[in-house]
C-alpha atoms as a PDB file:
ATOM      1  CA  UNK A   1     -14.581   9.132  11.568  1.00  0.00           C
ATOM      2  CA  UNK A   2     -16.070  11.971   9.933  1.00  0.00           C
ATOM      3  CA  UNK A   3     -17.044  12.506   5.945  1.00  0.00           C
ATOM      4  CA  UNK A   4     -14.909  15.262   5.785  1.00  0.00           C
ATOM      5  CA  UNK A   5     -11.767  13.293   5.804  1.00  0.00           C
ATOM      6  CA  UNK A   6     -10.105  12.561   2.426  1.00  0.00           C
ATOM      7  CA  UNK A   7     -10.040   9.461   1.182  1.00  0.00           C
ATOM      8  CA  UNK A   8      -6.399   8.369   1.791  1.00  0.00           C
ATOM      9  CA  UNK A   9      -7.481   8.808   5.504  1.00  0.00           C
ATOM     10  CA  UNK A  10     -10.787   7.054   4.559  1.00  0.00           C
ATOM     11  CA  UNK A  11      -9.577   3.539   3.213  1.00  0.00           C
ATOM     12  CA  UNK A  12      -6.253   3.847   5.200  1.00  0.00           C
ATOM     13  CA  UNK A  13      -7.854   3.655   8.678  1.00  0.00           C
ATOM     14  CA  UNK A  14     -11.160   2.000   7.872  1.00  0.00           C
ATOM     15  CA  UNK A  15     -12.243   1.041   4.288  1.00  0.00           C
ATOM     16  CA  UNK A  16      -9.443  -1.243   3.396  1.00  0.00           C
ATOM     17  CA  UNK A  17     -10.787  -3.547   6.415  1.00  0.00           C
ATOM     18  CA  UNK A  18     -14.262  -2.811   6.173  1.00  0.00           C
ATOM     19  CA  UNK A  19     -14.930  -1.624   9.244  1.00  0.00           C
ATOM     20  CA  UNK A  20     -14.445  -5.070  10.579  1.00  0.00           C
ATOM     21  CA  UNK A  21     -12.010  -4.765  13.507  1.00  0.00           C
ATOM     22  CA  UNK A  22     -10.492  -8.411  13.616  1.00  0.00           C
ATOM     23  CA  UNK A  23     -10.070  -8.253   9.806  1.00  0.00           C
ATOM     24  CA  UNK A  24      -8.243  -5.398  10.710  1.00  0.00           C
ATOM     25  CA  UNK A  25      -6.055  -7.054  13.553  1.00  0.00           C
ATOM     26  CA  UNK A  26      -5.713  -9.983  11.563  1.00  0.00           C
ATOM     27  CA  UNK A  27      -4.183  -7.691   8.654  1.00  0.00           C
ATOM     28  CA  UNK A  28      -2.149  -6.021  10.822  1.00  0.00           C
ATOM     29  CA  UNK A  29      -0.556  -9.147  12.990  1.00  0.00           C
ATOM     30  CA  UNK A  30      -0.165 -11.215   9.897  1.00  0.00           C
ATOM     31  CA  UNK A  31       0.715  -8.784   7.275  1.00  0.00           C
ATOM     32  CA  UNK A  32       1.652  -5.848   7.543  1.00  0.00           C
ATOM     33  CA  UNK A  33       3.574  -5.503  10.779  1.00  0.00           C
ATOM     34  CA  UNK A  34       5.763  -8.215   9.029  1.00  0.00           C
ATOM     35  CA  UNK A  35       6.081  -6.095   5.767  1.00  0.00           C
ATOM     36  CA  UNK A  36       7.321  -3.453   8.263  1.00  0.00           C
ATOM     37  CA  UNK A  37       9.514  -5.516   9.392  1.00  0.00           C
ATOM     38  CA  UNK A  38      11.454  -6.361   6.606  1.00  0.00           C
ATOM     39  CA  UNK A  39      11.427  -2.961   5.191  1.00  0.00           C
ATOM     40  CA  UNK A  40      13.256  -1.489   8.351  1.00  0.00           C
ATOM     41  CA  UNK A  41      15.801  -4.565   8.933  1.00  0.00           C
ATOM     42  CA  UNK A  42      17.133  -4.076   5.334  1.00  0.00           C
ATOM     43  CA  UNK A  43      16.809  -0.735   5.553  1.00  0.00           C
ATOM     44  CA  UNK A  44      20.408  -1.514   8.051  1.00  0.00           C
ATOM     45  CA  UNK A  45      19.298   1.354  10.523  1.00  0.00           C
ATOM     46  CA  UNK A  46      21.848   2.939  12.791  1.00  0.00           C
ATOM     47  CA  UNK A  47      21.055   5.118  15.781  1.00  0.00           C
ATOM     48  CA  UNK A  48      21.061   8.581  15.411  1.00  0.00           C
ATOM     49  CA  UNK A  49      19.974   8.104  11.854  1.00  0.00           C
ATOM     50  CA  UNK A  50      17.474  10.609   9.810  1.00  0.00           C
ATOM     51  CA  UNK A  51      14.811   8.183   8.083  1.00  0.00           C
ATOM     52  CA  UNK A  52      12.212   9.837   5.161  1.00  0.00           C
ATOM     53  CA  UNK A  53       9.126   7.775   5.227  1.00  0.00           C
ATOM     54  CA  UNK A  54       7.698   8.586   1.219  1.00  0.00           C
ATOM     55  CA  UNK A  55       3.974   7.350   1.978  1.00  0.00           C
ATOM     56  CA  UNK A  56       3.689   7.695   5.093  1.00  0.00           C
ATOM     57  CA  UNK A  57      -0.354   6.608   5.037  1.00  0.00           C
ATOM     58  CA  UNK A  58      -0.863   6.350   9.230  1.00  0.00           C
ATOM     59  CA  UNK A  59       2.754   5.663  10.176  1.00  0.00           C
ATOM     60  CA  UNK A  60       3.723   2.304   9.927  1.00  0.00           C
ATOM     61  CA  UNK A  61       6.737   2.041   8.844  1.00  0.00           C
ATOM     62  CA  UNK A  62       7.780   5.620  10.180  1.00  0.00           C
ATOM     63  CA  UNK A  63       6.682   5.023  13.706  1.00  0.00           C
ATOM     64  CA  UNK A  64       8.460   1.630  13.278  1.00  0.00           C
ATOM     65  CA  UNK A  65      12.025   3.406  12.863  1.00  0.00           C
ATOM     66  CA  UNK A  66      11.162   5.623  15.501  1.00  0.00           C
ATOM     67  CA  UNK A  67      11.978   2.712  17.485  1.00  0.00           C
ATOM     68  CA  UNK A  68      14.776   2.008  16.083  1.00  0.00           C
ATOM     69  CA  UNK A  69      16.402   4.831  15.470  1.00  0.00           C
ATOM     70  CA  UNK A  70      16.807   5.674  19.407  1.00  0.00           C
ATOM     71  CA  UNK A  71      16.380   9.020  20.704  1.00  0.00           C
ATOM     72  CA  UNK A  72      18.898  11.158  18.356  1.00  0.00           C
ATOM     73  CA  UNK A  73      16.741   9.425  15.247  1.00  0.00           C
ATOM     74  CA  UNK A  74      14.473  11.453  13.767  1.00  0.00           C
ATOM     75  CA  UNK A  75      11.752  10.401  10.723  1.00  0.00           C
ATOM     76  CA  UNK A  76      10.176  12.555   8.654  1.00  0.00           C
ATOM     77  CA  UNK A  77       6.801  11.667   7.308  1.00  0.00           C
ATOM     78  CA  UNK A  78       5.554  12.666   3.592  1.00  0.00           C
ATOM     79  CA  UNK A  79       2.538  12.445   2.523  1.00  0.00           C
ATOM     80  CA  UNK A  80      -0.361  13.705  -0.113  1.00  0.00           C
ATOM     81  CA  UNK A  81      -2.523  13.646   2.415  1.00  0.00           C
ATOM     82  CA  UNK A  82      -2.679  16.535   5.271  1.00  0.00           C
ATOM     83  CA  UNK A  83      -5.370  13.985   7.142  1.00  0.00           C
ATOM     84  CA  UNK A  84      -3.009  11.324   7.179  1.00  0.00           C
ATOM     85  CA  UNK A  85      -0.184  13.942   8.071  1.00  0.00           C
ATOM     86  CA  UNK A  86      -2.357  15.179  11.057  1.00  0.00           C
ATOM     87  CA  UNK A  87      -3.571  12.034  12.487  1.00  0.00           C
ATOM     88  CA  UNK A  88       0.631  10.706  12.598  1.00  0.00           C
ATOM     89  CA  UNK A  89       1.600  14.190  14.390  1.00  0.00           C
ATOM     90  CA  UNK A  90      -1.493  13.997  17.009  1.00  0.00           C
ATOM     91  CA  UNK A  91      -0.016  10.237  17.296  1.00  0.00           C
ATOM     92  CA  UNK A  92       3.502  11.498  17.744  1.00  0.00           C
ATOM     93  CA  UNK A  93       2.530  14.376  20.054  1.00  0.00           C
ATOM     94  CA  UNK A  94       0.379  11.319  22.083  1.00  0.00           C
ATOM     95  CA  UNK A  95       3.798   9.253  22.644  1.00  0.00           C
ATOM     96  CA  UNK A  96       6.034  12.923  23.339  1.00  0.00           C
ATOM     97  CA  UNK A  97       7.855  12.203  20.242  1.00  0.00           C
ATOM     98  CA  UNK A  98       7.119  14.975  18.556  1.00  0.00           C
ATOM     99  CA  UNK A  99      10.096  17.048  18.512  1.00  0.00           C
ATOM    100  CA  UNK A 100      12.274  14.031  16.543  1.00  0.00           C
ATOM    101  CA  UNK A 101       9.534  13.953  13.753  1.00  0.00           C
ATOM    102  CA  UNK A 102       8.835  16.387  10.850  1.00  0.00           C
ATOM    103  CA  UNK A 103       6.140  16.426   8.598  1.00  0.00           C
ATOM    104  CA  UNK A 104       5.976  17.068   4.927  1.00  0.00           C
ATOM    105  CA  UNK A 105       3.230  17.779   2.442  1.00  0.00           C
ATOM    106  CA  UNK A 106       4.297  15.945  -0.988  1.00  0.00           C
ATOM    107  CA  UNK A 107       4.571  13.104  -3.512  1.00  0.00           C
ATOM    108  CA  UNK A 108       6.995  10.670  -4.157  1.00  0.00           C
ATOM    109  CA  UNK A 109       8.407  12.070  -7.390  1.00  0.00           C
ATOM    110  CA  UNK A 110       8.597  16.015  -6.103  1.00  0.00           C
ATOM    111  CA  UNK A 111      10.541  15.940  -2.740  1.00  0.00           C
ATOM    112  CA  UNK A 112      11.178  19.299  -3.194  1.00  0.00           C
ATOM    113  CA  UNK A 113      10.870  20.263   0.077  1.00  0.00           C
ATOM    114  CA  UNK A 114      13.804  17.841   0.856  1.00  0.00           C
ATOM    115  CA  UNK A 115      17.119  19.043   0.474  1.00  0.00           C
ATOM    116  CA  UNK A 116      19.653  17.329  -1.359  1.00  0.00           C
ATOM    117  CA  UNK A 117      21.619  14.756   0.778  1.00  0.00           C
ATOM    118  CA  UNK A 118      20.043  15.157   3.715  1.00  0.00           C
ATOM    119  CA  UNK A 119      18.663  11.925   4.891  1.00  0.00           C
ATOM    120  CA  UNK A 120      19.660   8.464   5.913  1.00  0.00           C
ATOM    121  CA  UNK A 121      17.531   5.979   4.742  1.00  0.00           C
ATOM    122  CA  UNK A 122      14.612   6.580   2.366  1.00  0.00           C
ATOM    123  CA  UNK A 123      11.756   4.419   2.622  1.00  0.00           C
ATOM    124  CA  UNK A 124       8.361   3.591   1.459  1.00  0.00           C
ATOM    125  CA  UNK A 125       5.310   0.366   1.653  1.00  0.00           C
ATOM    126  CA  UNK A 126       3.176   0.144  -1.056  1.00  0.00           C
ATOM    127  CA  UNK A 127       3.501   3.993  -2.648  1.00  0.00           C
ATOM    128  CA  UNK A 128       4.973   3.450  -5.615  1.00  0.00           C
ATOM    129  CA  UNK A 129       1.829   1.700  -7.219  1.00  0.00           C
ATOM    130  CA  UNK A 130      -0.252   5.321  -6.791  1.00  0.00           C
ATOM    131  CA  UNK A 131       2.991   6.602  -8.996  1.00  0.00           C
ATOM    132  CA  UNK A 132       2.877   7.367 -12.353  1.00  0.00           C
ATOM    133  CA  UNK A 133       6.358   8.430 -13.050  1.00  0.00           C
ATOM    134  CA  UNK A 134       8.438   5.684 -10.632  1.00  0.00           C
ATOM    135  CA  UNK A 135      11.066   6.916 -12.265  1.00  0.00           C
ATOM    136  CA  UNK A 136      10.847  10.467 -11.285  1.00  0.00           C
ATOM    137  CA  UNK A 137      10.442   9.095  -7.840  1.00  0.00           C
ATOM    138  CA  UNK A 138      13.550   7.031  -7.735  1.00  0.00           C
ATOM    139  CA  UNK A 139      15.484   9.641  -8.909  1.00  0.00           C
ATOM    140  CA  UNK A 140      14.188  11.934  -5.663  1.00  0.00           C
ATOM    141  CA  UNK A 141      15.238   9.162  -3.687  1.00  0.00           C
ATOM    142  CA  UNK A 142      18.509   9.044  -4.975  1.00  0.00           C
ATOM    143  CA  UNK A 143      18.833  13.090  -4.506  1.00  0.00           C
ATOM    144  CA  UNK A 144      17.690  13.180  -1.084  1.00  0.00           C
ATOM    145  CA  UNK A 145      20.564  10.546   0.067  1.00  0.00           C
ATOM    146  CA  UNK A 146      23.573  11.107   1.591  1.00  0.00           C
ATOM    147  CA  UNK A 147      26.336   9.404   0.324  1.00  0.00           C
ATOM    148  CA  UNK A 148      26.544   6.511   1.789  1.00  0.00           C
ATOM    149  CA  UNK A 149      22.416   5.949   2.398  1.00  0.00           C
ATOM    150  CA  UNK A 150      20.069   3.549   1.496  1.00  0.00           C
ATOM    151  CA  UNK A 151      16.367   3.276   0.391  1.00  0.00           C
ATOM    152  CA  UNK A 152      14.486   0.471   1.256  1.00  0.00           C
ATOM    153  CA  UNK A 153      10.814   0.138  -0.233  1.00  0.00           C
ATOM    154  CA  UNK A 154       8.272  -2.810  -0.384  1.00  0.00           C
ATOM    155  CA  UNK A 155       5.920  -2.869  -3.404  1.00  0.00           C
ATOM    156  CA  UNK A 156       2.778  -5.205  -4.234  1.00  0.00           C
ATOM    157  CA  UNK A 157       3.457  -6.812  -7.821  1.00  0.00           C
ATOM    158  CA  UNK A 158      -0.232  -6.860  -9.274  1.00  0.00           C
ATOM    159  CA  UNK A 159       0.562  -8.223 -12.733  1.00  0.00           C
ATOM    160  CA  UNK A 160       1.212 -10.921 -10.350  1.00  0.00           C
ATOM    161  CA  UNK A 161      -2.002 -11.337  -8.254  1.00  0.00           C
ATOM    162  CA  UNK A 162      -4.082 -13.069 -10.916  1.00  0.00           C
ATOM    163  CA  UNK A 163      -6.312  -9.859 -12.009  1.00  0.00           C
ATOM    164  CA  UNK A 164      -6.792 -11.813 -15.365  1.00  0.00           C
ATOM    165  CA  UNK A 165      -8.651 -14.836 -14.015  1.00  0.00           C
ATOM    166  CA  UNK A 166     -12.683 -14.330 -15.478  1.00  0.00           C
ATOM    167  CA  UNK A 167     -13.550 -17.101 -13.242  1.00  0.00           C
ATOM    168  CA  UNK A 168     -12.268 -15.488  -9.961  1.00  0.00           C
ATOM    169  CA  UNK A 169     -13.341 -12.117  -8.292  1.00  0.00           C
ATOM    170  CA  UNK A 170     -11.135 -10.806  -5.874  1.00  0.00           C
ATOM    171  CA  UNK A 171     -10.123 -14.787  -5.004  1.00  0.00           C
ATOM    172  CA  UNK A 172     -13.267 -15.987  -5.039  1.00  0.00           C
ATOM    173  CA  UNK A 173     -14.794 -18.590  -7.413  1.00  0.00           C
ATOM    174  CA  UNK A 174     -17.644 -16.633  -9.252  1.00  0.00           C
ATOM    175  CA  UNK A 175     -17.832 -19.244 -12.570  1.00  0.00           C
ATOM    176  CA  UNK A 176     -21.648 -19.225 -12.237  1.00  0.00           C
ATOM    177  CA  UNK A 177     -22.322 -15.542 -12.206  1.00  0.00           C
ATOM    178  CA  UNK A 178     -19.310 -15.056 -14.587  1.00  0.00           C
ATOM    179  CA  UNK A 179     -21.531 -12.378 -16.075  1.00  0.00           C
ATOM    180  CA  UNK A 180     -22.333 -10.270 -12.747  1.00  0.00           C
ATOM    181  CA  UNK A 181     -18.886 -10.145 -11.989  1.00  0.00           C
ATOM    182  CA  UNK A 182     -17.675  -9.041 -14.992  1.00  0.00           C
ATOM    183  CA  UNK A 183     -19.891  -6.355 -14.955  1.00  0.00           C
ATOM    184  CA  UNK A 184     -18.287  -5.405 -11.608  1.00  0.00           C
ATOM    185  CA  UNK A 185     -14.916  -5.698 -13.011  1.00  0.00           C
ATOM    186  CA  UNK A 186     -15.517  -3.598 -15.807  1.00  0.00           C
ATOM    187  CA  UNK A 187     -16.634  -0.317 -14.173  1.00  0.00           C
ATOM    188  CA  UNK A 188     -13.329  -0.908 -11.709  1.00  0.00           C
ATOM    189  CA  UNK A 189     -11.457  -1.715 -15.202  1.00  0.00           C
ATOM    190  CA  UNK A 190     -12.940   1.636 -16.305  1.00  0.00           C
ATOM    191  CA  UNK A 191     -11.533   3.568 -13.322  1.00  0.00           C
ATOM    192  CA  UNK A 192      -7.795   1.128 -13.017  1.00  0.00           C
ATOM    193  CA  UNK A 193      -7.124   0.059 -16.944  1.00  0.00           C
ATOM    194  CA  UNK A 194      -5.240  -2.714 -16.540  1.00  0.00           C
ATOM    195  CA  UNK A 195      -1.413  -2.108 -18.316  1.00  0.00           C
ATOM    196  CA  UNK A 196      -2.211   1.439 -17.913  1.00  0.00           C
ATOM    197  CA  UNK A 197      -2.669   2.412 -14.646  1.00  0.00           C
ATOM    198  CA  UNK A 198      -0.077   2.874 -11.991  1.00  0.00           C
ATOM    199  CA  UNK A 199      -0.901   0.131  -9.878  1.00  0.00           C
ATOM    200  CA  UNK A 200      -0.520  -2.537 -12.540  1.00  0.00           C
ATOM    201  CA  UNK A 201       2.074  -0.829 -14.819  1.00  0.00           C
ATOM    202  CA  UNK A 202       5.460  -2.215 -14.025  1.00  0.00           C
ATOM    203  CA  UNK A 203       6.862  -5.249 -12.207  1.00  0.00           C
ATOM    204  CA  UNK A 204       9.744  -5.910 -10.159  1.00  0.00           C
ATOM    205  CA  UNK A 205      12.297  -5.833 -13.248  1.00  0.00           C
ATOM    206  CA  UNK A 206      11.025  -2.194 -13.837  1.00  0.00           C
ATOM    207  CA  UNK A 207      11.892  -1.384 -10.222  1.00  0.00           C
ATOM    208  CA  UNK A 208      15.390  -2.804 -10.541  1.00  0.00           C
ATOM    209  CA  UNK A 209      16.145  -0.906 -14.041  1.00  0.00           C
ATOM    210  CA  UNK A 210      14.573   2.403 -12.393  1.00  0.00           C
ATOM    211  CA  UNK A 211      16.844   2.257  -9.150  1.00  0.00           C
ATOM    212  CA  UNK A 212      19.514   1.557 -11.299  1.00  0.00           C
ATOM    213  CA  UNK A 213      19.264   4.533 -13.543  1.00  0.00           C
ATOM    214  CA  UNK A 214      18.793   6.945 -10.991  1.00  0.00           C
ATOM    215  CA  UNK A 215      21.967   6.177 -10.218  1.00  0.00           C
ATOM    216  CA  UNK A 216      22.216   3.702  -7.329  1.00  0.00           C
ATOM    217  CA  UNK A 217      25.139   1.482  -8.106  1.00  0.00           C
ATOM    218  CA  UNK A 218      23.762  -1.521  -5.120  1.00  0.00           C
ATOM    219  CA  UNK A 219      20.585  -2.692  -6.150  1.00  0.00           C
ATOM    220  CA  UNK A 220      19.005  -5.657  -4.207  1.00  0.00           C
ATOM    221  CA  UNK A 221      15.633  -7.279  -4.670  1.00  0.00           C
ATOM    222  CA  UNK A 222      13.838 -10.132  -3.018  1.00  0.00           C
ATOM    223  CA  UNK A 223      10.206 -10.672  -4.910  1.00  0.00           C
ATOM    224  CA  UNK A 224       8.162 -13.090  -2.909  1.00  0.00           C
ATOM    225  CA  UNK A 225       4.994 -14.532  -4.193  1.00  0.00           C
ATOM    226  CA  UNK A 226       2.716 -16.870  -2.215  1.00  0.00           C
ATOM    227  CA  UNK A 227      -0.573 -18.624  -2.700  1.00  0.00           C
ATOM    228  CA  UNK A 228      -3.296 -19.876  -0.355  1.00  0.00           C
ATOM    229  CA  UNK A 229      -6.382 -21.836  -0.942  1.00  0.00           C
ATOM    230  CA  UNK A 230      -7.950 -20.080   1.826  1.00  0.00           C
ATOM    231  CA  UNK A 231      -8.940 -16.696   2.632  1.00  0.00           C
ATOM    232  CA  UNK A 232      -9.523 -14.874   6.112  1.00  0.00           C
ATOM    233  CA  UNK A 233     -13.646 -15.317   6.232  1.00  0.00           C
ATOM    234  CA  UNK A 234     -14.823 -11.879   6.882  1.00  0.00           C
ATOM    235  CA  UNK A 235     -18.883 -10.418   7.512  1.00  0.00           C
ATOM    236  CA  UNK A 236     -20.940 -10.154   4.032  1.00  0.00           C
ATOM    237  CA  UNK A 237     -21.636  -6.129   5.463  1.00  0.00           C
ATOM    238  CA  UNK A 238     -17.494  -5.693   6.195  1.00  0.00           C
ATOM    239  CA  UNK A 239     -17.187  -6.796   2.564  1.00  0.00           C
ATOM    240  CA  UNK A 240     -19.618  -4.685   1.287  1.00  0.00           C
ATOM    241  CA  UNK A 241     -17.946  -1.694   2.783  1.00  0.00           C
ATOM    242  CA  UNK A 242     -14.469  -2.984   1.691  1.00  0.00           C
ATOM    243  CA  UNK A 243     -12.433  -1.452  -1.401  1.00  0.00           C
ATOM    244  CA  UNK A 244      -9.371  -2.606  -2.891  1.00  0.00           C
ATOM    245  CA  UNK A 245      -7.610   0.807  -2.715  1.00  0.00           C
ATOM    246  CA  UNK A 246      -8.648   4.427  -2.286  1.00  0.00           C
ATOM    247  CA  UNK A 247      -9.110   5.360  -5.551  1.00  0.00           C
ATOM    248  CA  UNK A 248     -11.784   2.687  -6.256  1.00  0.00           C
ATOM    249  CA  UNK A 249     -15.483   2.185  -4.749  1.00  0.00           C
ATOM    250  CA  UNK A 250     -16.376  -0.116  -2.027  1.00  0.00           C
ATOM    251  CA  UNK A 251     -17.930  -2.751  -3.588  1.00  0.00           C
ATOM    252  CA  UNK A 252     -21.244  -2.358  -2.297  1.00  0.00           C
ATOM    253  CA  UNK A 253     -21.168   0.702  -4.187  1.00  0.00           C
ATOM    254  CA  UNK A 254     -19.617  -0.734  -7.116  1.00  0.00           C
ATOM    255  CA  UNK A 255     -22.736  -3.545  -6.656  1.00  0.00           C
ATOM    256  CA  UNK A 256     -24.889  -0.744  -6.425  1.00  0.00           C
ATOM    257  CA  UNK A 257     -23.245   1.168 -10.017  1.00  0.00           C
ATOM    258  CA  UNK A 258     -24.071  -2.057 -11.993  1.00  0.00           C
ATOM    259  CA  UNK A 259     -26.124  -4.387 -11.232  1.00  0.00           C
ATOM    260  CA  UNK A 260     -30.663  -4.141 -10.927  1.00  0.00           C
ATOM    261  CA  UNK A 261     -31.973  -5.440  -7.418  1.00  0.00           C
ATOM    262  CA  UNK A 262     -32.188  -8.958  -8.968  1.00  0.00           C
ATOM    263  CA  UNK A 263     -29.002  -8.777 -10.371  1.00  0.00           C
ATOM    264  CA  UNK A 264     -27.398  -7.919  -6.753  1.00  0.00           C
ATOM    265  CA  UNK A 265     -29.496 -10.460  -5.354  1.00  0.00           C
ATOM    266  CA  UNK A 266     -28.098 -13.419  -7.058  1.00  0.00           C
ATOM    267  CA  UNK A 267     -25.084 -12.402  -6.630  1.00  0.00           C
ATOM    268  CA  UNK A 268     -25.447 -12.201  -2.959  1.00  0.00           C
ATOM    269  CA  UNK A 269     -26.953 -15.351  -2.895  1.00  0.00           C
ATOM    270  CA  UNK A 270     -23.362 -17.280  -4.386  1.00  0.00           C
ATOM    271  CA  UNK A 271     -20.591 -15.042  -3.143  1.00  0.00           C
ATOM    272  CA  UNK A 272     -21.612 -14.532   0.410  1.00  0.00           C
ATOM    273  CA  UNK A 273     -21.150 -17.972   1.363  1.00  0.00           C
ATOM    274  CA  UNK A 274     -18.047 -17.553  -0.180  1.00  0.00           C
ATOM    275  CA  UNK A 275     -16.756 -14.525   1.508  1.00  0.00           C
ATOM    276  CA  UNK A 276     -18.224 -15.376   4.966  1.00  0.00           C
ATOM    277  CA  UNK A 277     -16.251 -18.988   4.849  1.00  0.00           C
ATOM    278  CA  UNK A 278     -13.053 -17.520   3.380  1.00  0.00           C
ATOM    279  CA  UNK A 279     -13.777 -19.916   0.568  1.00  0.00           C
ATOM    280  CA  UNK A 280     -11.304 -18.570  -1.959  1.00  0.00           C
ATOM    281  CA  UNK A 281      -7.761 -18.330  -3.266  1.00  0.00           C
ATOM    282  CA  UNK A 282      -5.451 -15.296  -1.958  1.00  0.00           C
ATOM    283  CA  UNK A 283      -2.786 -14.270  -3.986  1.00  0.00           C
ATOM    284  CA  UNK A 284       0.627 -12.014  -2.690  1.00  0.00           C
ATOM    285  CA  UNK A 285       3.339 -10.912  -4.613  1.00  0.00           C
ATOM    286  CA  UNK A 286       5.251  -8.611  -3.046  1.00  0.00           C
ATOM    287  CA  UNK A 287       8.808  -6.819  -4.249  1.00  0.00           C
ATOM    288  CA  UNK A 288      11.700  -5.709  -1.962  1.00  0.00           C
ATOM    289  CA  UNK A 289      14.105  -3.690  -2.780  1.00  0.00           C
ATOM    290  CA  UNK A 290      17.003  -1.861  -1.255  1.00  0.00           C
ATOM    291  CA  UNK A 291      19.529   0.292  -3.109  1.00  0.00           C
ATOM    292  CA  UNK A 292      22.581   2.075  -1.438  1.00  0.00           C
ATOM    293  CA  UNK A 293      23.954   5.414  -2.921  1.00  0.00           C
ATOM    294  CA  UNK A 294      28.043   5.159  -3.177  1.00  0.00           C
END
């Protein structure tokens, strides 16, 4: 992996894990292939169908209907990011199903290079939280559909994840060095206000009211929420190198951005433990929604 890569590609393919490669598999067996999963079976896919995976990231979900979709299916993948875009069509080219894919360059709320009920089933996995107008978005979504279609999207709920909590950073218990952490928190803060940024600006009964103005006259959502006393225990240098999302630092740099060498080292000394044990509470809340256009 090269510098020169945005950082979509960046934190997609290694910083969200690390670098740690059975963090990674564990991520991908427990979570997220599921979260696939779900997405495409109430996304009701028939054969033949034409899929638009919004967020594409490295193909997930699109690659997932691929399967599904049998060999008259076709997906096309959208994305902000031409890396991400380049590294799914090498992918497709590297499994010979390139010629049932197409590849787009653009958001979620400006499909514009999407013609107007033209697709199948719209779909998207945790895109909606880079978003600032959802609304906008929705309403592309509903544009894009044939009659008939459906979209089918899966969306972390943050306000539900416990970002409040002083006493906890990222899940684990940090009451003695309260005062490190929240120095921590506040230059992310600074970057992600809390309320005011996309990724902690709505909750699942915005969703619903947003599908349902755009016009969808079906709206279904399942919002599940789950706690754990336990976290996966991953290497002190994996979780250095780890950010929450691309458009944050890695919180060895964010370690690095506020705190002195003393400062860092006490730190160290309490939360490694901690993160190296999986000593710490982990906290999902996660929205699914489909919507059918009549």
């Amino acid at each position: 992996m090269t510098n020169g890569l945005d950082r979509w590609h960046r934190w997609l393919l290694d910083g969200r894990y690390g670098g740690d490669a059975a963090y990674r598999e564990r991520t991908l067996v427990e979570f997220l292939y599921p979260v696939r999963d779900k997405v495409l079976d109430r996304a009701r896919l028939q054969p033949g169908e034409t899929l638009l995976d919004v967020g594409a990231g490295d193909g997930l979900v699109a690659f997932g209907a691929l399967e599904r979709l049998g060999p008259a299916g076709h997906v096309i993948f959208a994305d902000i990011s031409q890396d991400l875009l380049d590294h799914c069509r090498a992918a497709a080219a590297a499994e010979g199903r390139l010629e049932r894919c197409r590849f787009l360059l653009t958001s979620a709320d400006s499909l514009t290079d999407v013609a107007d009920a033209s697709v199948d089933v719209v779909t998207t996995r945790s895109v909606l939280i880079y978003v600032q107008d959802k609304a906008a978005a929705f309403q592309q979504f509903y544009r894009v559909l044939r009659p008939g279609g459906r979209v089918s999207i899966a969306e972390p709920i943050n306000v539900l994840m416990g970002a409040d909590d002083p006493d906890r950073f990222f899940g684990y218990d940090v009451t003695p060095i309260r005062d490190l952490a929240a120095k921590i928190e506040a230059l992310y803060e600074s970057i992600q206000p809390h309320g005011r940024d996309p990724m902690g600006d709505f909750d699942e009964r915005d969703l619903v009211r947003q599908a349902e103005q755009a016009g969808f006259p079906e709206v279904d959502l399942e919002l599940r929420v789950s706690i754990k006393n336990a976290r996966h225990p991953i290497t002190w240098e994996g979780f250095l190198r780890m950010s929450g999302n691309p458009l944050i630092p890695a919180f060895g740099e964010a370690i690095d951005r506020t705190l002195n060498p003393q400062e860092a080292e006490v730190l160290a000394r309490h939360l490694r433990p901690l993160v190296e044990s999986g000593n710490g509470v982990e906290r999902m809340a996660m929205a699914y929604l489909t919507a059918a256009k009549s």
